[in-house]
C-alpha atoms as a PDB file:
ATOM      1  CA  UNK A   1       8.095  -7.972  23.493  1.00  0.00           C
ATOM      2  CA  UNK A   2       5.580  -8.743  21.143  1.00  0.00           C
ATOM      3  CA  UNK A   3       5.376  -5.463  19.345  1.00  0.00           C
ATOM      4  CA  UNK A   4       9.069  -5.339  18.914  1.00  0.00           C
ATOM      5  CA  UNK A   5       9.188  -8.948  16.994  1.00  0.00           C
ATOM      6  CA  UNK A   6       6.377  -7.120  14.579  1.00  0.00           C
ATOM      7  CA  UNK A   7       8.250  -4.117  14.224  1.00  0.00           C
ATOM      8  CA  UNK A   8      11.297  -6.050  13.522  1.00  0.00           C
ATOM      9  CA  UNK A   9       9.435  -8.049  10.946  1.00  0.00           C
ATOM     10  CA  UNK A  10       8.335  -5.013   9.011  1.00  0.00           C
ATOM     11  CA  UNK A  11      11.703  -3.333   9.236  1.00  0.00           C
ATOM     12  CA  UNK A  12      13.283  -6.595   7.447  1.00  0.00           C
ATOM     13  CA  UNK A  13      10.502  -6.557   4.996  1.00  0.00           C
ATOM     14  CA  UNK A  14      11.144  -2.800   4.398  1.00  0.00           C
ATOM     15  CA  UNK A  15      15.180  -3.884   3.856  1.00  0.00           C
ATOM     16  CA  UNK A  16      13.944  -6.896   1.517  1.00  0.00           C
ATOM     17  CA  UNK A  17      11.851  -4.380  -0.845  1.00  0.00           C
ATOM     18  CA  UNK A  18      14.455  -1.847  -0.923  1.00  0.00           C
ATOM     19  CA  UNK A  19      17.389  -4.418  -1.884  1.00  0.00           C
ATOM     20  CA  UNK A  20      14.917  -6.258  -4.454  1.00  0.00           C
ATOM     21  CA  UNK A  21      14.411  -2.775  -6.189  1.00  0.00           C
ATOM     22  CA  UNK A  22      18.004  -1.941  -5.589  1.00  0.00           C
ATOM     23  CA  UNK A  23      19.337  -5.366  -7.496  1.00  0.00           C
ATOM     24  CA  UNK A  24      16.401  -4.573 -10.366  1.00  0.00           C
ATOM     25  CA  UNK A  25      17.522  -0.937 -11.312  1.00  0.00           C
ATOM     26  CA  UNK A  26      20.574  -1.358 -10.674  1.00  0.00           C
ATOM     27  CA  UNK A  27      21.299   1.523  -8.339  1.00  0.00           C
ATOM     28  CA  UNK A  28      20.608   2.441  -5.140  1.00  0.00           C
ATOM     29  CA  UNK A  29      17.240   4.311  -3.760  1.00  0.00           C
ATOM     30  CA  UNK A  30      17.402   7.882  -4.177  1.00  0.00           C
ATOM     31  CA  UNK A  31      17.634   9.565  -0.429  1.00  0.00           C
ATOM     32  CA  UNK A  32      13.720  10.531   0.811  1.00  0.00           C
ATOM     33  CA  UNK A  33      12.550   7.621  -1.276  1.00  0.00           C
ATOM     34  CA  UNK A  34      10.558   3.945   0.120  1.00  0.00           C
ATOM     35  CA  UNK A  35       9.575   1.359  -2.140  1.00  0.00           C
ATOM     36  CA  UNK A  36       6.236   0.565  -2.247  1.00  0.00           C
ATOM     37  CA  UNK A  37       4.470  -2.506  -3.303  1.00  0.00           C
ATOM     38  CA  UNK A  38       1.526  -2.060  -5.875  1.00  0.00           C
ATOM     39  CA  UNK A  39      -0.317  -4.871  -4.945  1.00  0.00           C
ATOM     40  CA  UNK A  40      -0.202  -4.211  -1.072  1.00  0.00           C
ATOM     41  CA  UNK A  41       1.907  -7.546  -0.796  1.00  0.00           C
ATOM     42  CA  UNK A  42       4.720  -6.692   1.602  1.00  0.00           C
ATOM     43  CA  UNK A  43       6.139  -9.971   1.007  1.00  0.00           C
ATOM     44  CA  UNK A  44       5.692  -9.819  -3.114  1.00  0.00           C
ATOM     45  CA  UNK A  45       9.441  -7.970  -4.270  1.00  0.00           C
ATOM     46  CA  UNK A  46       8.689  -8.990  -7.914  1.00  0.00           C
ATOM     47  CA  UNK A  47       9.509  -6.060 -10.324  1.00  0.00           C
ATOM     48  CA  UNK A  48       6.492  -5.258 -11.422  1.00  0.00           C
ATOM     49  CA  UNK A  49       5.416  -4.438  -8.016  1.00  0.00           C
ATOM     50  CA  UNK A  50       8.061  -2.361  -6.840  1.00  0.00           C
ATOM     51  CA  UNK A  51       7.717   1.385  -6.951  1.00  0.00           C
ATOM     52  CA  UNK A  52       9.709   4.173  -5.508  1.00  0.00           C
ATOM     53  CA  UNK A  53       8.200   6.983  -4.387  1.00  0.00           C
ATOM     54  CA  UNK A  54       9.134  10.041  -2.123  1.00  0.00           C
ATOM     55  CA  UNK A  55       8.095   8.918   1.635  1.00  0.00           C
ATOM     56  CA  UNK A  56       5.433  11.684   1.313  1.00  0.00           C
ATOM     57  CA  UNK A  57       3.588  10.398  -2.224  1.00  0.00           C
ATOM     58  CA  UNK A  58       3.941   6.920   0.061  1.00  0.00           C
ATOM     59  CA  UNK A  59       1.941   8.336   3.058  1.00  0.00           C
ATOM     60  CA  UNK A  60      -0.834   9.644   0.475  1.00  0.00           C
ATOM     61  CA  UNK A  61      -1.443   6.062  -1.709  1.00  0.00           C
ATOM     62  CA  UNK A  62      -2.001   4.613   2.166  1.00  0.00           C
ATOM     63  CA  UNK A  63      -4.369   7.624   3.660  1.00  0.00           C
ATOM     64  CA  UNK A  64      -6.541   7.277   0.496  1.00  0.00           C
ATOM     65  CA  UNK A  65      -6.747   3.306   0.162  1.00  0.00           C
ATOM     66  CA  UNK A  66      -7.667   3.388   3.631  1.00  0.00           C
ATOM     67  CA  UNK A  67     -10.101   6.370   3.083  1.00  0.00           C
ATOM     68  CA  UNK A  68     -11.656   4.584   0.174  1.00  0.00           C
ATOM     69  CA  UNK A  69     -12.166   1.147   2.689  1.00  0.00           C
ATOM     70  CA  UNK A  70     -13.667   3.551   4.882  1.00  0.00           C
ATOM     71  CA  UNK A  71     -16.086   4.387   2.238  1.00  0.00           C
ATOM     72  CA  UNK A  72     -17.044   1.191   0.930  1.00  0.00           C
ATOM     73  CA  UNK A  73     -17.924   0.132   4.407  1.00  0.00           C
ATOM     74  CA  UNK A  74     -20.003   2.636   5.456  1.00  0.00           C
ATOM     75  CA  UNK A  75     -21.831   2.451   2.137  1.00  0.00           C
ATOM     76  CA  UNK A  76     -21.953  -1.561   2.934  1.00  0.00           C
ATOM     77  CA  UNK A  77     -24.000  -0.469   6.184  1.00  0.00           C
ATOM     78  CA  UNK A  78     -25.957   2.317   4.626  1.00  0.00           C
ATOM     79  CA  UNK A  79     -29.566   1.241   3.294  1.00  0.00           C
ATOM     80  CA  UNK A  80     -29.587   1.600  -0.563  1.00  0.00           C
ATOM     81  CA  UNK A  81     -32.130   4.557  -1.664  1.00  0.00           C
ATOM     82  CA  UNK A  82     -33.523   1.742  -4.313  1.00  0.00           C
ATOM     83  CA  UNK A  83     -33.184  -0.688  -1.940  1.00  0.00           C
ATOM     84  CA  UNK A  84     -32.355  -3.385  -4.522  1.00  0.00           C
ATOM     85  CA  UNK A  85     -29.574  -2.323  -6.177  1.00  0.00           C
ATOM     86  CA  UNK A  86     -26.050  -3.036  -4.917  1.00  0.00           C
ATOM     87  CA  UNK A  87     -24.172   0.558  -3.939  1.00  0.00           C
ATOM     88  CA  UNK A  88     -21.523   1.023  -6.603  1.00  0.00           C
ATOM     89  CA  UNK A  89     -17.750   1.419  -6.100  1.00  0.00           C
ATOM     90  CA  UNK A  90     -15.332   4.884  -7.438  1.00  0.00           C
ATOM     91  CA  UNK A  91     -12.641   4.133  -8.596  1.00  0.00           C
ATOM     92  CA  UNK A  92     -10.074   6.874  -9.297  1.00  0.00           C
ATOM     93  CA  UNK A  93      -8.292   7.653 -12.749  1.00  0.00           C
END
């Protein structure tokens, strides 16, 4: 029961974002298209961080983030070759 209240609560967030992008452009979402929030915010339907994008550009912005936190913690639990400096952090153009 409880993963159907959570899945339930996503779907409505989902339906929140796309009307909140809907009422901003003034149209509705192209077919094949989510909206998704810039900030990672699910709750956040400003304008600014609204962005529609084809379900498949969607999947890629979430496998990288979460590749890139996969990074930064197992360069978090990897012993620095200089040993005093902090590891540093790529960011992507």
């Amino acid at each position: 029961m409880a993963g159907s209240d959570v899945r339930a609560s996503k779907s409505t967030e989902a339906l929140r974002a796309v009307l909140a992008w809907q009422r901003f452009w003034g149209k509705k979402l192209p077919k094949g298209y989510v909206v998704h929030h810039r900030n990672g915010r699910p709750t956040d339907n400003s304008e600014e961080n609204l962005l529609a994008v084809t379900i498949a550009k969607h999947n890629s912005i979430h496998k990288k983030g979460k590749s890139l936190k996969q990074q930064e913690h197992a360069s978090k639990n990897k012993p620095n070759i200089a040993g005093s400096e902090k590891p540093q952090r790529r960011y992507r153009k």
